[in-house]
Structures are given as C-alpha cells and as structure tokens.
C-alpha atoms as a PDB file:
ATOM      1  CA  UNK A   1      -0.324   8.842 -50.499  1.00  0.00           C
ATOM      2  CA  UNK A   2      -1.889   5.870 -48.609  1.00  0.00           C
ATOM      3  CA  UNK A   3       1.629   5.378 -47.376  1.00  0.00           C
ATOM      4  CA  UNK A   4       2.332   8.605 -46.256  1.00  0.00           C
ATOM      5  CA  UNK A   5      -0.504   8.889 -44.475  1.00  0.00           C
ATOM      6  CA  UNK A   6      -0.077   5.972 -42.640  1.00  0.00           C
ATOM      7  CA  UNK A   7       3.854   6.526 -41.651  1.00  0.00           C
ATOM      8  CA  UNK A   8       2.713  10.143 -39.920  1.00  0.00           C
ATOM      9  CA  UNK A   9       0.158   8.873 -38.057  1.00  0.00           C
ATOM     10  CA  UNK A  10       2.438   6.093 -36.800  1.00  0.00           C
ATOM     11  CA  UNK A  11       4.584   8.938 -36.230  1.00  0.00           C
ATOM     12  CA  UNK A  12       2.420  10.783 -34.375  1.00  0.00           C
ATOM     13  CA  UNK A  13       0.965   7.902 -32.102  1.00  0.00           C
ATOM     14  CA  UNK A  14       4.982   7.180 -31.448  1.00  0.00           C
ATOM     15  CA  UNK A  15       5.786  10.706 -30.450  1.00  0.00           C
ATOM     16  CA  UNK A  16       2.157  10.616 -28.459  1.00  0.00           C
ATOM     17  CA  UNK A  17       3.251   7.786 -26.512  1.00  0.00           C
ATOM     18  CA  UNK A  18       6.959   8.712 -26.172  1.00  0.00           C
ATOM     19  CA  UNK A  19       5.754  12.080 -24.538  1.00  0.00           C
ATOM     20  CA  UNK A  20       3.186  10.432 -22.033  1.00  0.00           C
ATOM     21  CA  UNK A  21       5.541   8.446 -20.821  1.00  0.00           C
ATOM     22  CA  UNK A  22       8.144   8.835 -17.458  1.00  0.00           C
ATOM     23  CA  UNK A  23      11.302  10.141 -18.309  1.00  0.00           C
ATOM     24  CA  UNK A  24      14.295   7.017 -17.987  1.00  0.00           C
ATOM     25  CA  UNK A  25      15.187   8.606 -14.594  1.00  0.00           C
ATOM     26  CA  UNK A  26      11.765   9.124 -13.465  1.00  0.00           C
ATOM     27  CA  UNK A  27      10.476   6.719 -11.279  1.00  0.00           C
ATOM     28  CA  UNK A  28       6.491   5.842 -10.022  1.00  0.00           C
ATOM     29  CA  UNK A  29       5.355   3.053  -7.991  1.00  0.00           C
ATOM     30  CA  UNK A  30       1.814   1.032  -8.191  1.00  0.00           C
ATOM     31  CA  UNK A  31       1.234  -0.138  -4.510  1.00  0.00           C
ATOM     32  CA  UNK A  32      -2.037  -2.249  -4.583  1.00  0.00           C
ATOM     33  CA  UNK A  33      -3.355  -3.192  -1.025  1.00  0.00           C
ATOM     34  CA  UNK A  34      -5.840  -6.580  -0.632  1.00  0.00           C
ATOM     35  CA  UNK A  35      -7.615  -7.569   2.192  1.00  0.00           C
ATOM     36  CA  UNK A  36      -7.109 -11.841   2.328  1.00  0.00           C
ATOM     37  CA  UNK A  37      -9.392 -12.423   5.243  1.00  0.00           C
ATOM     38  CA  UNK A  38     -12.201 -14.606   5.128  1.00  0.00           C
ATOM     39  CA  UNK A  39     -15.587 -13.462   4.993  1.00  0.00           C
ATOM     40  CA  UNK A  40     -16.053 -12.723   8.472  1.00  0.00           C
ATOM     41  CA  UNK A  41     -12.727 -11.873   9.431  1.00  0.00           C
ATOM     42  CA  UNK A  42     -10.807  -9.068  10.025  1.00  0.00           C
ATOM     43  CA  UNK A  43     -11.065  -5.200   8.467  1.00  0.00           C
ATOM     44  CA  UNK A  44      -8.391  -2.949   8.107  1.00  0.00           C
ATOM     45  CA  UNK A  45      -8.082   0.646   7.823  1.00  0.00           C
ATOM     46  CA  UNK A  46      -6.605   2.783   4.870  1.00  0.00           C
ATOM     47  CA  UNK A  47      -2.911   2.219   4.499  1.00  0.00           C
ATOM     48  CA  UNK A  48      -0.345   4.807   5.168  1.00  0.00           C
ATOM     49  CA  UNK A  49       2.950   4.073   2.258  1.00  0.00           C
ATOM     50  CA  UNK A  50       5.578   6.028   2.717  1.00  0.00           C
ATOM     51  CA  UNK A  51       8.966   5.134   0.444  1.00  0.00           C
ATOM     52  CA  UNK A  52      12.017   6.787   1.578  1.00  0.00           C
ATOM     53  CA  UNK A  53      15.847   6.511   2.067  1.00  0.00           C
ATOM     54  CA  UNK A  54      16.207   3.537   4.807  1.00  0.00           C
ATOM     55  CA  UNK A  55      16.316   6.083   7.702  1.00  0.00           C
ATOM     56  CA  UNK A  56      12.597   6.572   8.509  1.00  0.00           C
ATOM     57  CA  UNK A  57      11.999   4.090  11.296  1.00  0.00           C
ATOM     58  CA  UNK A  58       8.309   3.364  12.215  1.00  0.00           C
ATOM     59  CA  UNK A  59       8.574   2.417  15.487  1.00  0.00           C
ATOM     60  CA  UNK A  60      10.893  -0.432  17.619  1.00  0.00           C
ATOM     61  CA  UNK A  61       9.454  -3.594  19.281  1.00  0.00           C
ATOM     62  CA  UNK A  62       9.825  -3.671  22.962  1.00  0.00           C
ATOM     63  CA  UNK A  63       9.126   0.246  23.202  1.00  0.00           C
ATOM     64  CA  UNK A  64       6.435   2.957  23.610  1.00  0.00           C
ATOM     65  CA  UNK A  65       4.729   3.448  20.125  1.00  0.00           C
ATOM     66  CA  UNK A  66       5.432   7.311  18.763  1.00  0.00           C
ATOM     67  CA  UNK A  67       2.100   9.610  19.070  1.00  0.00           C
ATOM     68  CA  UNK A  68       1.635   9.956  15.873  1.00  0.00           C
ATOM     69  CA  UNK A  69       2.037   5.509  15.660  1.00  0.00           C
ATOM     70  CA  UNK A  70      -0.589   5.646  18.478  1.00  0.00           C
ATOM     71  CA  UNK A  71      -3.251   7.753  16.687  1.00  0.00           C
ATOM     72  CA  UNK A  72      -3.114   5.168  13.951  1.00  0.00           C
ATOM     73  CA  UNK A  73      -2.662   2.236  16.078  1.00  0.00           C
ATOM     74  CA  UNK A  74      -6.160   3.358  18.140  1.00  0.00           C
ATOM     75  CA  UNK A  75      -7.946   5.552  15.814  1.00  0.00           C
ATOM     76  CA  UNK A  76      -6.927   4.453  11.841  1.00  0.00           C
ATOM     77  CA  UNK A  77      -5.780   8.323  11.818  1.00  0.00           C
ATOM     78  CA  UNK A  78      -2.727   8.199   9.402  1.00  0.00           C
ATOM     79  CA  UNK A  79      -2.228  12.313   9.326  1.00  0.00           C
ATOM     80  CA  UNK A  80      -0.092  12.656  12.276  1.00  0.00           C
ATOM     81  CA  UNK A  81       2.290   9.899  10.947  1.00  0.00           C
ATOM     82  CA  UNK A  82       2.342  11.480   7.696  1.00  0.00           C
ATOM     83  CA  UNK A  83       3.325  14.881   9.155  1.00  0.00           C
ATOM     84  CA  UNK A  84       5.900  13.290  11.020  1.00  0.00           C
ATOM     85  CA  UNK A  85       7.295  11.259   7.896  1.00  0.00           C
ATOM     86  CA  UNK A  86      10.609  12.911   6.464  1.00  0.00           C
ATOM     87  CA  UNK A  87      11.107  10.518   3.260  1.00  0.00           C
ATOM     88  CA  UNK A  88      10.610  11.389  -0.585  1.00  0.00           C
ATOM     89  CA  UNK A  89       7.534  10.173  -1.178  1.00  0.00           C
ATOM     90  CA  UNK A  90       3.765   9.493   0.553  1.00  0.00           C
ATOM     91  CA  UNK A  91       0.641   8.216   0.228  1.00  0.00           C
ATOM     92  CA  UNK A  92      -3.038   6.911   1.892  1.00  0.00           C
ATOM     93  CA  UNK A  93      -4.568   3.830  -0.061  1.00  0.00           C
ATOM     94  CA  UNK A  94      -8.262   4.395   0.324  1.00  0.00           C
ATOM     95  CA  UNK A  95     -10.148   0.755   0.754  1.00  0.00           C
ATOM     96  CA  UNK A  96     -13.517   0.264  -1.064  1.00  0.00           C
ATOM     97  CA  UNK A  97     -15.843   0.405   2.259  1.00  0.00           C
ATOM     98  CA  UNK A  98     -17.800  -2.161   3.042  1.00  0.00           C
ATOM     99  CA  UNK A  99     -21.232  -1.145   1.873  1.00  0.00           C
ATOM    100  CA  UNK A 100     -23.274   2.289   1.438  1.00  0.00           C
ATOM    101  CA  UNK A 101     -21.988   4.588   3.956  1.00  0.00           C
ATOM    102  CA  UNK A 102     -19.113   2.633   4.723  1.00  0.00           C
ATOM    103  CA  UNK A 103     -15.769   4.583   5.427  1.00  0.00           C
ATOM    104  CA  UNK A 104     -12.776   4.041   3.033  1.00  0.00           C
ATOM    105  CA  UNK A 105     -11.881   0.657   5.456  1.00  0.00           C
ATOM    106  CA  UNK A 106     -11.097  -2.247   3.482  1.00  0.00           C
ATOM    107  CA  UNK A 107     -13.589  -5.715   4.148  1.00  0.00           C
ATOM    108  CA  UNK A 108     -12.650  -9.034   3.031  1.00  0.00           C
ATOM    109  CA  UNK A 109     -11.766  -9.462  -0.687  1.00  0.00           C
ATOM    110  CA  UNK A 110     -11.736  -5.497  -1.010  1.00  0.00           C
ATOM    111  CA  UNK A 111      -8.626  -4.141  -2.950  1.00  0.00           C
ATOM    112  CA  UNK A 112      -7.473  -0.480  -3.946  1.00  0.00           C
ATOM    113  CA  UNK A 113      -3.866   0.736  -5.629  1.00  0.00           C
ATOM    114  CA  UNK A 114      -2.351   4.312  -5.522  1.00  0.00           C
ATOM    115  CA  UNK A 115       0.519   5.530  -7.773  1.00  0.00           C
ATOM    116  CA  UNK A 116       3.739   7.251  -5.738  1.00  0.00           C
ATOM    117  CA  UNK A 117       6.000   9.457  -7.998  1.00  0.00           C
ATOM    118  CA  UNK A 118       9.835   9.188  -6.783  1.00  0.00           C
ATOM    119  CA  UNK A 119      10.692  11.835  -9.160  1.00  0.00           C
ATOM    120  CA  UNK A 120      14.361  11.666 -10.411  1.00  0.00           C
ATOM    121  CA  UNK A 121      17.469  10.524  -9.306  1.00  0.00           C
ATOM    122  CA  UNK A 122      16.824   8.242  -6.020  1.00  0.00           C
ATOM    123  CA  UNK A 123      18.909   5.270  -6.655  1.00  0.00           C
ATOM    124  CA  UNK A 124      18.184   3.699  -3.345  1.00  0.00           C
ATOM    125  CA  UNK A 125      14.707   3.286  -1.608  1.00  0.00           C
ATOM    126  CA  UNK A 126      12.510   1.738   0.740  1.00  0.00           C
ATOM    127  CA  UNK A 127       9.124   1.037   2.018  1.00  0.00           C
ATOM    128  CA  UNK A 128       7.361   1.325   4.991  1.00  0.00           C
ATOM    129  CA  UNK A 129       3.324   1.150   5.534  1.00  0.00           C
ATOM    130  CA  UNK A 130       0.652   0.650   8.558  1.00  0.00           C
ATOM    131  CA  UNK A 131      -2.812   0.331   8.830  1.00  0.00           C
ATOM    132  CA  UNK A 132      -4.936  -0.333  12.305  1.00  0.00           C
ATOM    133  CA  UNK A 133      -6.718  -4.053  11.721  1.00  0.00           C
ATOM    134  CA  UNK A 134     -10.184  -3.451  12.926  1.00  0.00           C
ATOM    135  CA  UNK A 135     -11.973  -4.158  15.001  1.00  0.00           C
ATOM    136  CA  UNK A 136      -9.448  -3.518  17.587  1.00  0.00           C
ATOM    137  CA  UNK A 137      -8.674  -1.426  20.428  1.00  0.00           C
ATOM    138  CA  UNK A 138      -4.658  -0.580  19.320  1.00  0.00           C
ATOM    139  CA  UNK A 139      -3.949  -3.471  17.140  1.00  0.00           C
ATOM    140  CA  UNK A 140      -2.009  -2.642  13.555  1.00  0.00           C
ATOM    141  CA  UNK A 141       0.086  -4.106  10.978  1.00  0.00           C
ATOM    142  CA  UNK A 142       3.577  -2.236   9.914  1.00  0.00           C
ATOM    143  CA  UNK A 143       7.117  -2.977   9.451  1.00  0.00           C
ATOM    144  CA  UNK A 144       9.176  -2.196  11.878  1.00  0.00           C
ATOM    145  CA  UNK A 145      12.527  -2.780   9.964  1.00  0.00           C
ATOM    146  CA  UNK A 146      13.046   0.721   7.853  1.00  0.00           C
ATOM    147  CA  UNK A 147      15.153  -1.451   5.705  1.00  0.00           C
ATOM    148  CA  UNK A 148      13.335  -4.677   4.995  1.00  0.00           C
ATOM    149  CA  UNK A 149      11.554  -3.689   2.180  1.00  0.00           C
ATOM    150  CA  UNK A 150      13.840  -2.359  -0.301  1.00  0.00           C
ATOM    151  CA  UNK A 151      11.608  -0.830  -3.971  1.00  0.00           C
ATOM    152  CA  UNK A 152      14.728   1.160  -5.826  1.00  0.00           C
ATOM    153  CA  UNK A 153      18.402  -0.800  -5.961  1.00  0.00           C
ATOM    154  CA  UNK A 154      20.626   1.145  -7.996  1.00  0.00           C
ATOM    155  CA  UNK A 155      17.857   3.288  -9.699  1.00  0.00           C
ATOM    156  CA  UNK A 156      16.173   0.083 -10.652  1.00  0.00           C
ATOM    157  CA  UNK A 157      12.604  -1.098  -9.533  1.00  0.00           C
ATOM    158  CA  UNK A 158      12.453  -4.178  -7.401  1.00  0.00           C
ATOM    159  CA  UNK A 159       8.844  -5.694  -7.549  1.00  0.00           C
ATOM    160  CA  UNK A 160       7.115  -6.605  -3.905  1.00  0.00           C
ATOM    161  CA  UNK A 161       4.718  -8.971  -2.983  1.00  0.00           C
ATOM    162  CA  UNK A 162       3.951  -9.014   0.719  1.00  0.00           C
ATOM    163  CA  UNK A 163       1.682 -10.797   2.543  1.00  0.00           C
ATOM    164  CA  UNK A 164       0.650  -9.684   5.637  1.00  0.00           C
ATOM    165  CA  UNK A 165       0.125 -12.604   8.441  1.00  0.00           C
ATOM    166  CA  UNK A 166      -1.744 -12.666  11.552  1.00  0.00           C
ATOM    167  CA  UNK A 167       1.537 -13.163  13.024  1.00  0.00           C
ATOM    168  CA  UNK A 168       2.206 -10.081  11.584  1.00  0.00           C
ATOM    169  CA  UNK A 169       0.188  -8.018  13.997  1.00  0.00           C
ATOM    170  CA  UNK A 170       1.100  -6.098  16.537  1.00  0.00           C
ATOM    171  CA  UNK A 171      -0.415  -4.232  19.907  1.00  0.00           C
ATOM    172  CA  UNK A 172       0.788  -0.456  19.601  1.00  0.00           C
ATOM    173  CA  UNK A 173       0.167  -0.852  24.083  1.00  0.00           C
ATOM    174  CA  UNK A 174      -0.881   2.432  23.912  1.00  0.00           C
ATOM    175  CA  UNK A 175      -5.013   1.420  24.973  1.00  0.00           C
ATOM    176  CA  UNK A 176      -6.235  -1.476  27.128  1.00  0.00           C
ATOM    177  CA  UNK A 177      -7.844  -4.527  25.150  1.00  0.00           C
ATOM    178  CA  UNK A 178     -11.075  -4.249  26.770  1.00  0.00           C
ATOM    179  CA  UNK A 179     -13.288  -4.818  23.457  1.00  0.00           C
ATOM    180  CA  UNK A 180     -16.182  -2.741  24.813  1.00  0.00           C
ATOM    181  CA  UNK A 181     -18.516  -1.061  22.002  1.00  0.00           C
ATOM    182  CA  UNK A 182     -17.746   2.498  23.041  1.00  0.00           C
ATOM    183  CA  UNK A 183     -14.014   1.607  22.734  1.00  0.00           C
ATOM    184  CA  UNK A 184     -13.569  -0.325  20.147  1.00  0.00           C
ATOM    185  CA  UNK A 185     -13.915   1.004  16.007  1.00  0.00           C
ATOM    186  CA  UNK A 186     -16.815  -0.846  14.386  1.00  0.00           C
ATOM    187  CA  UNK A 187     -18.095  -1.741  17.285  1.00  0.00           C
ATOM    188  CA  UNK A 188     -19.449   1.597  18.479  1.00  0.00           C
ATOM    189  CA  UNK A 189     -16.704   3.942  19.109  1.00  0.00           C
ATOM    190  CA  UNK A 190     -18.506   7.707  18.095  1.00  0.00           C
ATOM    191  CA  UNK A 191     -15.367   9.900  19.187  1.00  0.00           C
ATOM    192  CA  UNK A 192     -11.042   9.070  18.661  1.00  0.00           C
ATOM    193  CA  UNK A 193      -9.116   8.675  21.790  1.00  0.00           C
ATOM    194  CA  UNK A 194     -11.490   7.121  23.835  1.00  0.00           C
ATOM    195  CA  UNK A 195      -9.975   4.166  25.195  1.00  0.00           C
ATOM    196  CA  UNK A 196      -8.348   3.748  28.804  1.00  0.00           C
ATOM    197  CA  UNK A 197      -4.872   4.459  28.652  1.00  0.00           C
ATOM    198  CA  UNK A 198      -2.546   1.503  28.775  1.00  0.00           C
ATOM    199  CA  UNK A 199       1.387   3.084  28.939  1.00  0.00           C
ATOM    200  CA  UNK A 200       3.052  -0.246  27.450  1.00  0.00           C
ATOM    201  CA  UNK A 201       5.030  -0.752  24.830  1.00  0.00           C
ATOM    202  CA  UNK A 202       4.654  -2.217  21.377  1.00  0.00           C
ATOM    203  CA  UNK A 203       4.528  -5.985  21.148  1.00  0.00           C
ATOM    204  CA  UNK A 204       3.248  -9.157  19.178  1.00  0.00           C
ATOM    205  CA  UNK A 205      -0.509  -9.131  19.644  1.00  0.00           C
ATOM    206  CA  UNK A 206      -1.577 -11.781  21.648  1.00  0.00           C
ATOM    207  CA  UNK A 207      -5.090 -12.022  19.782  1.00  0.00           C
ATOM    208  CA  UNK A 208      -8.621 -10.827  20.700  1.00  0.00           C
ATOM    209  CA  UNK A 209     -10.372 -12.106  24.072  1.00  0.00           C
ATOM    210  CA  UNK A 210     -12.268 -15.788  23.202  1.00  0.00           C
ATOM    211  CA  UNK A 211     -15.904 -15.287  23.427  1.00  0.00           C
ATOM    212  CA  UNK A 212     -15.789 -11.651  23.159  1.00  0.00           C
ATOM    213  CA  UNK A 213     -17.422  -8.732  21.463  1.00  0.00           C
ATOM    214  CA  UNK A 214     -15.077  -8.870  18.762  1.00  0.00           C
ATOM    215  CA  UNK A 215     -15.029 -12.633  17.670  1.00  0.00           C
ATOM    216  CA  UNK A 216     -18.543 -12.653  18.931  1.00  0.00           C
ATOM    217  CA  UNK A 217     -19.295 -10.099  15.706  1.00  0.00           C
ATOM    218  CA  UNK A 218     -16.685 -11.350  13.839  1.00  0.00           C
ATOM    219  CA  UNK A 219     -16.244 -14.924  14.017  1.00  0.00           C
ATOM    220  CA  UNK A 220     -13.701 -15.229  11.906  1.00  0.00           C
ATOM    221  CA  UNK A 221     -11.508 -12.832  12.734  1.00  0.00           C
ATOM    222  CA  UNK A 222      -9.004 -14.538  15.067  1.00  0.00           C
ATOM    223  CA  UNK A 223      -5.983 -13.699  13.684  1.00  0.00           C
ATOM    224  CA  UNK A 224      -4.197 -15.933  15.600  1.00  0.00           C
ATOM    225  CA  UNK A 225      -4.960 -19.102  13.692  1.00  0.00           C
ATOM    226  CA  UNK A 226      -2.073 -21.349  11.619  1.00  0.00           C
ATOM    227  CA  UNK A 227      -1.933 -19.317   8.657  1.00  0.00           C
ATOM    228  CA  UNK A 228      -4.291 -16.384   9.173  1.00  0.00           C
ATOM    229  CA  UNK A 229      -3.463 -13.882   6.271  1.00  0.00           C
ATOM    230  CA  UNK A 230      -4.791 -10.246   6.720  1.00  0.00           C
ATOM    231  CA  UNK A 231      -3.194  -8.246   3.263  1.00  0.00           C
ATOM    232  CA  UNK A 232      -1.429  -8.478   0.586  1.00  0.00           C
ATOM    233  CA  UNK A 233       0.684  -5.405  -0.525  1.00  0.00           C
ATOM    234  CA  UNK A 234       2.004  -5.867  -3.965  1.00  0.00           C
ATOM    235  CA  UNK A 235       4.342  -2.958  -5.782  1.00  0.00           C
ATOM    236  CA  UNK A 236       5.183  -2.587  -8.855  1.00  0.00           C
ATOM    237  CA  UNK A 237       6.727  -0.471 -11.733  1.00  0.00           C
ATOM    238  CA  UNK A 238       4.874   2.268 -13.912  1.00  0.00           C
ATOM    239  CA  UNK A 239       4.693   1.796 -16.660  1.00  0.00           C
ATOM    240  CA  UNK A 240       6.045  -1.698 -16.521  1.00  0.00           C
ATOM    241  CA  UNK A 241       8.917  -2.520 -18.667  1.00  0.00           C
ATOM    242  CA  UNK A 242       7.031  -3.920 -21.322  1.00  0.00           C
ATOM    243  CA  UNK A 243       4.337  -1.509 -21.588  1.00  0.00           C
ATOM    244  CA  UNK A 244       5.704   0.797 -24.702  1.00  0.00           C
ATOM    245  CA  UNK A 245       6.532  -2.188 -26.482  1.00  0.00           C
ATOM    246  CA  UNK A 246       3.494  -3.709 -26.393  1.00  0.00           C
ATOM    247  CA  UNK A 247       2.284  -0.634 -27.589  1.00  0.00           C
ATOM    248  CA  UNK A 248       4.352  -0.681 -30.163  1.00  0.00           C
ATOM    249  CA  UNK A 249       3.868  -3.709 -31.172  1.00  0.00           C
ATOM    250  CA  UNK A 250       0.221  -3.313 -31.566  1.00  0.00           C
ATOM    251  CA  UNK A 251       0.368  -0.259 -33.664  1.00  0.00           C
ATOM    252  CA  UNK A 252       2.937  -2.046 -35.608  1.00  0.00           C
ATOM    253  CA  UNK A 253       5.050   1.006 -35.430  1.00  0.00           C
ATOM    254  CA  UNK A 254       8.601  -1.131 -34.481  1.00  0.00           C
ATOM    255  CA  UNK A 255       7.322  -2.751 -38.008  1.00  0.00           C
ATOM    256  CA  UNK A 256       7.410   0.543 -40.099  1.00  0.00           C
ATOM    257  CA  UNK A 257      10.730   1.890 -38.095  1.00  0.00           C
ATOM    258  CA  UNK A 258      12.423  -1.352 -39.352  1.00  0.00           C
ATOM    259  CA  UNK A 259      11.147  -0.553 -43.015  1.00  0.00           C
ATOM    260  CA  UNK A 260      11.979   3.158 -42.570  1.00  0.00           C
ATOM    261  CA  UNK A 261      15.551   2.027 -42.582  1.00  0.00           C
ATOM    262  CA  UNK A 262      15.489   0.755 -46.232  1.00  0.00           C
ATOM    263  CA  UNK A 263      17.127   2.714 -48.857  1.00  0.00           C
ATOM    264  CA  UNK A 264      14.582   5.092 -50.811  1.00  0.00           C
ATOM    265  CA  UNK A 265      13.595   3.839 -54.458  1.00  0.00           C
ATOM    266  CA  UNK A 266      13.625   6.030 -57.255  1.00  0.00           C
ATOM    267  CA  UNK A 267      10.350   6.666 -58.572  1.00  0.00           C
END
C-alpha cells in the first residue's frame, strides 16, 4: 500500500508540473534590467521591451527622433512608443525607486525583471528597448539596429546579456541641454514637455556640461568616462531548460518512471 501511495502522488506531482508548464511551442522571456552605475551616478527610467519580427525600427542616427521616441527621450513617458509599437509582444520594467516616494526609476545597484509571453509559433524574433538616463534633458539609451538583438532563431531561445555603456547613450535633439532645475527630471521639472525646443536630430551624446547642475548633484554621473556602464539587460528562457528536470529529479519521479518499466511480479 505504502507503494501505491507513493507512485500516485509522484503521479500526481508529475502531471501537476507537466500542466503548469509552457506548451513545447510556447515561448516566454525573463528580461531583467540592472542599473551598473556607481553610487552617485546616473538613474534611468523604466524600460520600454518590445520583441518583435526585425521590422520595428526605433529610430535612425543622424535623424529627427519619432514623437513618440521624443516623449521618452525628454519625459521617461514610454506610452506613446508603446502605442506606436506593431510587434508581438510588449512590456514596461518597473525599477525599484530610489527611496519612499520614489517613482518606479531605477538608482544605482537597483534591478527589476518582467516575463513577455511570445505565444506560439514565432520562429524568428528580436529585441528592442529604451529608457531616458536621468538626469537629463533628452538623453536615452536604445538600439537603434531592429536587428541586432536577435531572442528566437528557429523557434529556439537565444540567451542575452547586454551591457549598456556610456558610449551607448544618445541625445534624442529634440530639447536643448541647458540642465536648469525646471527643465531637467530630478532636478525639478513639475510638468512633461517643458524644455526649449531644440529641432536636431538624434546623435551620440556628447556628455553633461562640466561643473553643472547635473554633475554638480551627481558627481558621478559622467557618462562619458573610459568604461562608464549604465545597465545591464539580461534575457533569458522560462522555464529554463533544466527546470522540469530538476524538478524531477528532486521528487525522484525520473527514479520511479525508470522502475515503472520493470515487468510486474506475481504476488
């Protein structure tokens, strides 16, 4: 009886865990964003993720950032890109704040994840994020390759690890870099769009102004330094490949299917 008993609750816990799980075509992403800046340093907004077919295309160096780039690029606002984005699948990572009160931003050492659900049958797909690095007047981080970072190859995951580089950042051009308080996020803007209109075009960021209200609050937030990183964006597969059979494993269940395969004994 002891037997028995144990072989259907095995049984169960298998079928338990066999039904949580995605179905072999289904396919969900873990993106995890990290903020690498020293203490100090730079902030960053929440981070727009968008996966999609290799078509959606951010926004091109060398020309005038979208509106709906330019309300995250000045503001942190990532609705307008989202409402604009035409791929399979989207999401915001929230940050941690910074303290009590704090927005969603993420501070140095602050981390946060979201899962995206591609659903079934996307055999080929890519990624493409953006986040305003604060505090800035219009400076962001985002890819503007649609095809650099590839997730799905032939149905199968591809694990990411980016880092994110102060070389990495870019001036949407949309608002002059005049760092002043009522301006500038964190440093006392009260209302979005508030900034003097700049008509440029997207470009490398050439860094904040030395001396000024920005590395004046933050020291340590000059981006521009040798090796400056800002974020880490790392993705990965859920579950992960080894998941159920470490599961398995520890419920000893591959054990008892082995077993199960031996001939019956007469009593």
């Amino acid at each position: 009886m002891a037997h028995s008993h144990r072989r259907a609750l095995m049984l169960a816990l298998a079928s338990a865990a066999l039904a949580s799980a995605p179905s072999a075509q289904a396919v969900a992403l873990k993106i995890k964003v990290e903020n690498l800046a020293p203490m100090a340093g730079t902030l960053f907004t929440p981070v727009w993720v968008g996966v999609h077919d290799g078509s959606f295309d951010l926004f091109d160096a060398g020309a005038p950032a979208s509106a709906a780039l330019e309300r995250l690029a000045e503001d942190g606002n990532p609705g307008p890109l989202g409402g604009a984005f035409t791929g399979s699948a989207q999401g915001v990572v929230f940050g941690p704040g910074i303290g009590a009160g704090s927005p969603p931003i993420f501070g140095p050492g602050g981390s946060s994840e979201i899962v995206l659900d591609l659903g079934s049958g996307a055999t080929e797909a890519y990624l493409s994020f953006a986040s305003m690095l604060l505090p800035s007047n219009d400076a962001f981080f985002a890819n503007d390759d649609p095809l650099a970072y590839q997730v799905l190859s032939g149905g199968n995951v591809n694990a990411l690890e980016l880092i994110i580089l102060g070389t990495h950042i870019f001036d949407a051009g949309t608002e002059v870099n005049d760092e002043l308080a009522a301006t500038t996020p964190v440093l006392g803007q009260m209302s979005p769009d508030t900034g003097t209109t700049e008509g440029g075009v997207v470009a490398a960021h050439g860094g904040f102004i030395p001396g000024g209200a920005i590395l004046s609050a933050f020291p340590n937030a000059d981006f521009t330094v040798d090796g400056y990183q800002v974020a880490r964006i790392t993705v990965s597969q859920i579950p992960e490949p080894s998941t159920l059979a470490l599961l398995f494993g520890s419920l000893g269940i591959a054990g008892w299917i082995r077993r199960g395969k031996k001939p019956a004994r007469a009593m």
